[in-house]
Protein backbone atom coordinates (compact mmCIF):
# COMPACT_ATOMS: atom_id res chain seq x y z
CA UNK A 1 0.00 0.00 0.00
CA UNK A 2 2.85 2.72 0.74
CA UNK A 3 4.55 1.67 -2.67
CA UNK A 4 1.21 2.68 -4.69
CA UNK A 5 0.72 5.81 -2.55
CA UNK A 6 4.50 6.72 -3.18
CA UNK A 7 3.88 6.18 -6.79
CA UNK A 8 0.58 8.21 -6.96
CA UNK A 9 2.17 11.07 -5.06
CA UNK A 10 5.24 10.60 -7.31
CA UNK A 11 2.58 10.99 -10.48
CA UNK A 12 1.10 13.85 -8.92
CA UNK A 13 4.02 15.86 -8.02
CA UNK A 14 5.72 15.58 -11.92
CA UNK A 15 1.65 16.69 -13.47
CA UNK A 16 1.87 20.00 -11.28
CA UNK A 17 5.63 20.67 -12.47
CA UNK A 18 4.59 20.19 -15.88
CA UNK A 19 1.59 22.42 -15.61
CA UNK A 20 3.38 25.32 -14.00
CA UNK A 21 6.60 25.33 -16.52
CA UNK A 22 6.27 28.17 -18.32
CA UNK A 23 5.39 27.88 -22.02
CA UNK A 24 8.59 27.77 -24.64
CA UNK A 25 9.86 30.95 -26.28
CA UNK A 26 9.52 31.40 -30.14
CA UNK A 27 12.92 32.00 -31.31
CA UNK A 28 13.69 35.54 -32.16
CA UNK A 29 12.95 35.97 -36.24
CA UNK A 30 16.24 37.24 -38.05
CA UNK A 31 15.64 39.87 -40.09
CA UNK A 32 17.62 40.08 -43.36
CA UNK A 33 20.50 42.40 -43.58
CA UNK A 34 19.85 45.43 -44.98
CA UNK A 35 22.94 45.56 -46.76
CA UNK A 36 22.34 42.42 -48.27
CA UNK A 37 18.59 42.89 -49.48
CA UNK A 38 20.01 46.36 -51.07
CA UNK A 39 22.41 44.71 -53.06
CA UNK A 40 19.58 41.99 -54.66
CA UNK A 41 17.60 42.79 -57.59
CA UNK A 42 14.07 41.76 -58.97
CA UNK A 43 13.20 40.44 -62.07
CA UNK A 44 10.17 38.96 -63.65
CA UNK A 45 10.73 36.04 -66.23
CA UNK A 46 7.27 35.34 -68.82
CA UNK A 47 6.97 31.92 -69.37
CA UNK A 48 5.50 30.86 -72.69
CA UNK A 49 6.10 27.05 -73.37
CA UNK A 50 6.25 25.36 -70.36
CA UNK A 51 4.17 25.29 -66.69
CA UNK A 52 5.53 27.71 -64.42
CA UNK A 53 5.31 25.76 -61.26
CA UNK A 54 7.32 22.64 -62.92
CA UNK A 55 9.97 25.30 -64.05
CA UNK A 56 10.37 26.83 -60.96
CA UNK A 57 11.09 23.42 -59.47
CA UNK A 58 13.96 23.11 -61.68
CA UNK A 59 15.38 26.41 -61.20
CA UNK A 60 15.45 27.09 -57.37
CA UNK A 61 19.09 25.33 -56.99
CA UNK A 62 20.44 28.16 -59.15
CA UNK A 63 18.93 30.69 -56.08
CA UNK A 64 21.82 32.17 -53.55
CA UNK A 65 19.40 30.44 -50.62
CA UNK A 66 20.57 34.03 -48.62
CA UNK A 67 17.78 35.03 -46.41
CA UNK A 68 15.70 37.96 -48.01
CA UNK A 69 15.72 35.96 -51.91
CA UNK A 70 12.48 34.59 -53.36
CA UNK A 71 11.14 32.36 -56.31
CA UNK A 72 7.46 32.85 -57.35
CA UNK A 73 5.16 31.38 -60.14
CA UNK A 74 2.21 32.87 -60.75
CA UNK A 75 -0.76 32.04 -63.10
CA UNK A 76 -3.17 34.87 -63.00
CA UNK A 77 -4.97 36.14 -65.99
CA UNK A 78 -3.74 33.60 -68.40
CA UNK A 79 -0.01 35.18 -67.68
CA UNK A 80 2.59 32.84 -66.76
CA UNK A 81 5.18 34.61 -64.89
CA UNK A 82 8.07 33.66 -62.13
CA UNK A 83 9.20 36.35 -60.34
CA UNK A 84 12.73 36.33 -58.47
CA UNK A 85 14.63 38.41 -56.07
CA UNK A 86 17.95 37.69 -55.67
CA UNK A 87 21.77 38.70 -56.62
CA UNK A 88 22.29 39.68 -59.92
CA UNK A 89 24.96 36.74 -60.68
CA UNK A 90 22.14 34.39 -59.59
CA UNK A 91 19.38 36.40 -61.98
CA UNK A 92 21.98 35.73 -64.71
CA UNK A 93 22.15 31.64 -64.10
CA UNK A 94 18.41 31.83 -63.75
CA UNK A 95 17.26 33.32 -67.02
CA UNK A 96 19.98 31.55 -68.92
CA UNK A 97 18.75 28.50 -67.86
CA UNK A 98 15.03 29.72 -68.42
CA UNK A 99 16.00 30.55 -71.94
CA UNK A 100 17.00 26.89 -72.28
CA UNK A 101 14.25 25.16 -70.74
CA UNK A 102 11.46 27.11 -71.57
CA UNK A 103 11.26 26.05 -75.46
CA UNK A 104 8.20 23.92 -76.70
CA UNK A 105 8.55 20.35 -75.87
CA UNK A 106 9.22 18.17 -78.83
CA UNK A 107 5.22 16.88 -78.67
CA UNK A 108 4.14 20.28 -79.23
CA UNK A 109 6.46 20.62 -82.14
CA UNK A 110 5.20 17.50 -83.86
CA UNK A 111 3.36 17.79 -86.93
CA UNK A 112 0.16 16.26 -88.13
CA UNK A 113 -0.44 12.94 -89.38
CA UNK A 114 -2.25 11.60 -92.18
CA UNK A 115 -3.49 8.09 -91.70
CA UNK A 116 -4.10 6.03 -94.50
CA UNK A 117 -6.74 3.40 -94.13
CA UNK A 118 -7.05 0.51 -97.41
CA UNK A 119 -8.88 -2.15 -97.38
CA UNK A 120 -8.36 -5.48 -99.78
CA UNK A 121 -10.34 -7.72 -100.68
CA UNK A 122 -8.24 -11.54 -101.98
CA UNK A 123 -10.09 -13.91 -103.84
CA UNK A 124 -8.42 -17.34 -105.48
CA UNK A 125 -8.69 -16.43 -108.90
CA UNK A 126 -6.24 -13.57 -110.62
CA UNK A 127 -7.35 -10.22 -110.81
CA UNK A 128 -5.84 -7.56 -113.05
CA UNK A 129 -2.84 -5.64 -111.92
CA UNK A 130 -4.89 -2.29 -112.00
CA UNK A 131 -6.92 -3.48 -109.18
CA UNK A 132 -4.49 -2.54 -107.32
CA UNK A 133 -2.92 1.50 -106.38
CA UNK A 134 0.31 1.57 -107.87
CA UNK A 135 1.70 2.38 -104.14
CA UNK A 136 0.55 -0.69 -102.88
CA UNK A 137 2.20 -3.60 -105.80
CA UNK A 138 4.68 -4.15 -103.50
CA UNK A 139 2.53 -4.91 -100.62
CA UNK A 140 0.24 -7.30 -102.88
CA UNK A 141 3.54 -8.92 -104.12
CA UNK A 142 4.38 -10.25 -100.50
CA UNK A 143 0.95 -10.95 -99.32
CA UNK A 144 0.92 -13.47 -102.86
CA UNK A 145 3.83 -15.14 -101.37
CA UNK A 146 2.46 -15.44 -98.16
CA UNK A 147 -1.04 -16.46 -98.88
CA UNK A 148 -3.23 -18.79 -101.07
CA UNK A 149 -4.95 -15.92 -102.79
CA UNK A 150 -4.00 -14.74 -106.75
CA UNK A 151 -6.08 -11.92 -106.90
CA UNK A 152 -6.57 -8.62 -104.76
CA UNK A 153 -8.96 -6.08 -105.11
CA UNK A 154 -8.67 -2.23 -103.45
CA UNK A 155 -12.12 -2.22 -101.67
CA UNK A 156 -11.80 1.01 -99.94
CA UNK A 157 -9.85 3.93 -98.60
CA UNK A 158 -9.62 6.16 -96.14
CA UNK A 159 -7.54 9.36 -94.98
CA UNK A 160 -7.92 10.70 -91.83
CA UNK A 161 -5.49 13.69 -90.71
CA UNK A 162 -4.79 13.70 -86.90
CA UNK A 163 -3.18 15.93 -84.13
CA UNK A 164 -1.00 13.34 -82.35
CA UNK A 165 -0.23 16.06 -79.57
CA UNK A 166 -4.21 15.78 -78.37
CA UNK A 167 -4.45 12.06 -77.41
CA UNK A 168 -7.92 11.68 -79.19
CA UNK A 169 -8.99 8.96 -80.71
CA UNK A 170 -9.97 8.96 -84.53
CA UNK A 171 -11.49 7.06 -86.66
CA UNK A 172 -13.50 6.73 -89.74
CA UNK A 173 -16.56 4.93 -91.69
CA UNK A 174 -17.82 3.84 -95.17
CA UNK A 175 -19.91 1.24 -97.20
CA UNK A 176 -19.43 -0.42 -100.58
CA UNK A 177 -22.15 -2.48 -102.40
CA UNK A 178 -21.86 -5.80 -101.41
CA UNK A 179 -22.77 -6.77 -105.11
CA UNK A 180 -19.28 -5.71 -106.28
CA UNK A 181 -17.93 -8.41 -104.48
CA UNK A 182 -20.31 -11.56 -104.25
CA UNK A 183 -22.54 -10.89 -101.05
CA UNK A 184 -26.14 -10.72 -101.26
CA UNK A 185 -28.72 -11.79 -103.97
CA UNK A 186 -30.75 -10.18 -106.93
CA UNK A 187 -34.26 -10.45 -104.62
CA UNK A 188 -32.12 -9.50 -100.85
CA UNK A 189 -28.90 -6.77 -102.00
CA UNK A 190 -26.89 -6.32 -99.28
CA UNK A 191 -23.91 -3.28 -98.79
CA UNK A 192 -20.41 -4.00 -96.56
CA UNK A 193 -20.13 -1.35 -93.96
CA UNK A 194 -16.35 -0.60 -93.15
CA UNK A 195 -15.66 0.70 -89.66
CA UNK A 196 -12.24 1.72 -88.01
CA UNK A 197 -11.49 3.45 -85.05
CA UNK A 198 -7.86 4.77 -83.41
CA UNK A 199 -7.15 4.80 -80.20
CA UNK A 200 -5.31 4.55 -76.37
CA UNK A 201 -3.13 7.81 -77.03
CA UNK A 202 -1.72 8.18 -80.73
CA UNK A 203 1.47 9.42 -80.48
CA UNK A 204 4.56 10.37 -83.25
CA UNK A 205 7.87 8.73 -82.03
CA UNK A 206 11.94 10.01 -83.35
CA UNK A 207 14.63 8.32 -82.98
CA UNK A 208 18.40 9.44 -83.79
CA UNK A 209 19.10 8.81 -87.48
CA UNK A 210 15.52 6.52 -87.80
CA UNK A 211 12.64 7.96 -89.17
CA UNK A 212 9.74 9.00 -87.67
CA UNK A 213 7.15 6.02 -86.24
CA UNK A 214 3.58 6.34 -85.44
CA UNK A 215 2.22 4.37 -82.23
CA UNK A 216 -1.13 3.00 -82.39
CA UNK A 217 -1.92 1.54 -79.11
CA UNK A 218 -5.30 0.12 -80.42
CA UNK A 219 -6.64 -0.09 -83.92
CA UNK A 220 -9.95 -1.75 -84.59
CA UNK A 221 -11.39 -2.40 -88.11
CA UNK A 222 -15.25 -4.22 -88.05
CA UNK A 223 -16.48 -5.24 -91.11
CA UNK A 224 -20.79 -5.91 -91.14
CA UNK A 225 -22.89 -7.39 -93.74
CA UNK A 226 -26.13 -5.16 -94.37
CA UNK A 227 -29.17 -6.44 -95.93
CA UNK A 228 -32.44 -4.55 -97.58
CA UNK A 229 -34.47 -6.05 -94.82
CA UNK A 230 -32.89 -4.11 -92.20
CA UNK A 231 -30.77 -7.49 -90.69
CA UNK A 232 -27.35 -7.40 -90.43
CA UNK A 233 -24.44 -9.41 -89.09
CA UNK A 234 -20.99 -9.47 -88.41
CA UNK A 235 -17.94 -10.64 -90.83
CA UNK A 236 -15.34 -9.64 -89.42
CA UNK A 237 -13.27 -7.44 -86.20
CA UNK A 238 -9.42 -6.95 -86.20
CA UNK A 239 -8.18 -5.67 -83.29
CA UNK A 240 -4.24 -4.80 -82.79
CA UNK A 241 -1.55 -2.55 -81.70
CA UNK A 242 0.05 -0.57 -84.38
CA UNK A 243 3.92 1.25 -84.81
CA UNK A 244 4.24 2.38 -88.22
CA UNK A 245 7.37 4.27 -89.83
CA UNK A 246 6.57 7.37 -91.54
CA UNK A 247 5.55 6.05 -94.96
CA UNK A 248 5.94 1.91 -94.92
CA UNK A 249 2.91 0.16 -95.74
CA UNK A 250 2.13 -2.57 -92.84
CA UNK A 251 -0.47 -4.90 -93.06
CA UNK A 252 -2.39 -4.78 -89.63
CA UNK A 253 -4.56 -7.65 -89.98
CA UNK A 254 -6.28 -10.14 -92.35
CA UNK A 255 -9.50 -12.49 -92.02
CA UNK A 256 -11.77 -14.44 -94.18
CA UNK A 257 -15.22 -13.23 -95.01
CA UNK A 258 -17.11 -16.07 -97.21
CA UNK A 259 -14.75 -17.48 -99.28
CA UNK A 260 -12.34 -14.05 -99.71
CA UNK A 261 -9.91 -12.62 -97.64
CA UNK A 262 -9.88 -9.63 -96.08
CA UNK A 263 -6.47 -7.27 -95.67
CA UNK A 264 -6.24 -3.75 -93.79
CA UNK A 265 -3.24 -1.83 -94.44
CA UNK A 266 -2.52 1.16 -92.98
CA UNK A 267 0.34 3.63 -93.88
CA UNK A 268 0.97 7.20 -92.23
CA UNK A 269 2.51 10.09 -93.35
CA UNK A 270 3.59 13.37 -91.18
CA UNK A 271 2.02 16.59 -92.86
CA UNK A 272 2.60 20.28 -91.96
């Protein structure tokens, strides 16, 4: 019983000293020098190209850290401005370094891009050569040696111009009769319609001394058979990521619809 009461006391005793110790003292704010401050200067720096608060992340090692100097970014009114106070030697290393850095980034700089769309259709028997673009004999060349099909057949083609600094997604749509190429009867005509679509964040890619490559993170191509009646089905969906060099043909995908085959090549070109 004595031990408790010695410990209570002991608790007691050590609460009252902490309640009557007098509350810590703020320590005493330095003012700058005067000297000092007088010999810093202030400059405001526009920023055009790049975010002002990223910049000034990157430029406040090049600050004198001396009590009194400042870095501010500002936004207000559509102006992007940093404003510094500091010694003139350190003014100098900042707006050098502002001139360097504050250029637009190589997205920005990027042309558009047309992209080419063309659709084949293969069939067993030969066609004539002029079935075929000029531009794309080479492409029908290989696909002869790599498939069972003797004839090809330019179905369709699209252009579609793009921004590849905005991210969106294009795309683009069409229909041919389906009589032209063997699908629907006299009494039930039927039309193909062609669908592609873009996607995930187009972007332009360069590469020292290679030229210039498009990334397609999705491409999608749907092919559907349309009849009179109003019914319509399915013949075909290609699906695939895409990297193209500026002005290769690449053959993205290939199916079978009835008893022809189907062959999307796309090809991209950067225009100003």
């Amino acid at each position: 019983m004595t031990l408790i009461r010695t410990l209570a006391l002991a608790a007691l005793l050590a609460s009252a000293l902490v309640a009557q110790a007098p509350p810590a003292t703020p320590a005493p704010q330095v003012e700058p020098d005067p000297a000092i401050l007088k010999a810093m200067r202030s400059k405001v720096f526009v920023i055009q190209h790049r975010d002002p608060f990223r910049l000034q992340m990157s430029l406040e090692l090049l600050g004198s850290g001396t009590k009194g100097a400042r870095m501010n970014w500002s936004k207000d009114e559509g102006f992007n401005t940093i404003t510094v106070r500091d010694f003139p030697e350190n003014l100098a290393l900042i707006e050098e370094a502002i001139k360097r850095l504050d250029v637009p980034s190589a997205a920005s700089n990027a042309p558009d891009v047309e992209l080419h769309v063309q659709v084949l259709f293969a069939s067993k028997q030969p066609t004539a050569a002029s079935n075929v673009p000029e531009e794309l004999q080479e492409v029908v060349k290989s696909l002869k040696g790599a498939l069972a099909y003797r004839g090809y057949t330019l179905a369709a083609s699209f252009v579609q111009r793009c921004d590849t600094r905005s991210g969106r997604m294009i795309q683009g749509k069409g229909q041919i009769e389906g009589s032209t190429l063997g699908f629907g009867t006299a009494k039930d005509p039927s039309h193909l319609r062609l669908e592609w679509e873009a996607s995930g964040g187009l972007g332009m890619e360069q590469r020292l001394n290679a030229p210039a490559s498009l990334q397609i993170p999705k491409f999608q191509f749907f092919a559907t058979e349309e009849r009179s009646g109003g019914s319509s089905h399915s013949l075909a969906k290609i699906e695939t990521g895409v990297s193209l060099k500026e002005g290769e043909h690449v053959v993205v995908g290939t199916s079978v619809i009835k008893d022809q085959g189907l062959v999307i090549v796309l090809t991209a070109r950067r225009v100003n």
